[in-house]
Protein backbone atom coordinates (compact mmCIF):
# COMPACT_ATOMS: atom_id res chain seq x y z
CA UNK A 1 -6.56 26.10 28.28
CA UNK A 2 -4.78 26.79 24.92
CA UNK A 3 -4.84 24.64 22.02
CA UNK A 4 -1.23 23.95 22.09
CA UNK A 5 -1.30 22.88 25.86
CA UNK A 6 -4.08 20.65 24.95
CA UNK A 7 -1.94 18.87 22.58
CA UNK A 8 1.29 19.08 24.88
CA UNK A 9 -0.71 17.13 26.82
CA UNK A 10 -1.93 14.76 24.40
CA UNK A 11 1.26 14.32 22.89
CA UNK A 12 2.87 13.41 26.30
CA UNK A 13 0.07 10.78 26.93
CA UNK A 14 1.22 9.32 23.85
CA UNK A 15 5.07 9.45 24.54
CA UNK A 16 4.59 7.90 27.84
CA UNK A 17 2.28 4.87 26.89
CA UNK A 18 5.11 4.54 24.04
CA UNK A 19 8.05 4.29 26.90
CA UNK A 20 6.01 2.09 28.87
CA UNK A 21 6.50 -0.57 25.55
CA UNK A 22 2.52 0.14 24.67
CA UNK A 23 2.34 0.09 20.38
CA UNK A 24 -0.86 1.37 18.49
CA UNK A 25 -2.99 -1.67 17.87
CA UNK A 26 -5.71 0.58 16.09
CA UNK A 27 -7.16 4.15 15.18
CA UNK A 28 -10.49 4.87 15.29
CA UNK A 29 -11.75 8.32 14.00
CA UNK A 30 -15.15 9.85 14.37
CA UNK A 31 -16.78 12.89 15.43
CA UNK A 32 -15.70 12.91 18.64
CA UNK A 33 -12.09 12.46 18.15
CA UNK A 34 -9.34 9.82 17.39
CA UNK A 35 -10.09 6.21 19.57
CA UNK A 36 -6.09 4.81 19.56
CA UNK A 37 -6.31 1.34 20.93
CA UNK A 38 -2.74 0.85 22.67
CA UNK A 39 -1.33 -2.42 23.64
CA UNK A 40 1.60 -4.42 25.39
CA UNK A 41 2.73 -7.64 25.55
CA UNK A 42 5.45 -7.97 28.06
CA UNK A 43 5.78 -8.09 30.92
CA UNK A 44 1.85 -8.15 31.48
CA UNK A 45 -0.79 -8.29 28.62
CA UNK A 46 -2.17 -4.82 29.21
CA UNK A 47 -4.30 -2.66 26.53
CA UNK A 48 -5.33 0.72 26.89
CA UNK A 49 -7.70 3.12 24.98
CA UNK A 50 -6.78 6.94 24.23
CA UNK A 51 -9.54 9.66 22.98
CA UNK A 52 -7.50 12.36 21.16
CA UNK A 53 -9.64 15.34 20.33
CA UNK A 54 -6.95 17.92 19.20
CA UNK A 55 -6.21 17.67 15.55
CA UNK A 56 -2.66 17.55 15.63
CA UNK A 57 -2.41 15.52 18.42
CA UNK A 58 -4.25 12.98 15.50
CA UNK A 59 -1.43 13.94 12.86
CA UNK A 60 1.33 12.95 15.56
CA UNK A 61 0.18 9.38 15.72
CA UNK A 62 -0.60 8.88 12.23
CA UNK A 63 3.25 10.31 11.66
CA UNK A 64 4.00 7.91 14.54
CA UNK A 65 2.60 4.88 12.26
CA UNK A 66 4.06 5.83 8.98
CA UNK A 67 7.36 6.31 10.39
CA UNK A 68 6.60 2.66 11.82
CA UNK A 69 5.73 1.24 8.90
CA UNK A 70 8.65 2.84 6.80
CA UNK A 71 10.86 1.83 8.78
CA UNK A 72 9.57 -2.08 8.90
CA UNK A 73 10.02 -2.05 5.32
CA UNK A 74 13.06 -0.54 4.71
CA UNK A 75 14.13 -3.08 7.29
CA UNK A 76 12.37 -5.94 4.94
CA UNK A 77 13.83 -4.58 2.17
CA UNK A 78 17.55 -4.66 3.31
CA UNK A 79 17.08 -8.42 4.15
CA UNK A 80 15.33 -9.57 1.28
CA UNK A 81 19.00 -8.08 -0.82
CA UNK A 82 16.75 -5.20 -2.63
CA UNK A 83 18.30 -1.94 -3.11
């Protein structure tokens, strides 16, 4: 299997726990890959564990979690009256 399918399928896995309503608890990187800890609140507590070992299959969840986190605080921001 190519690299790129390998990551295609990666990336899907993380798409679809996304459009289930999972969100990324917590990355865990070591040797053997990227541990992202995935979890859901409604409508059943549910968590679920995903081993990414293609590197940019890493990169797309970290970019994932930025864009998360940017977008919180620009969110914040534009309720706190800060321009």
């Amino acid at each position: 299997m190519s690299v790129f399918t390998e990551y295609a399928k990666e990336q899907q896995e993380i798409d679809g726990l996304l459009f289930k309503g999972y969100t990324i608890a917590s990355i865990q990187e070591d040797l053997d890959g990227a541990r992202i800890k995935f979890v859901r609140g409604e409508p059943a507590k549910s968590s679920m564990e995903l081993l990414l070992l293609i590197a940019d299959a890493r990169k797309y969840v970290t970019t994932l979690v930025v864009a998360g986190l940017r977008a919180a605080g620009e969110q914040a921001s534009c309720y706190s009256g800060e321009v």
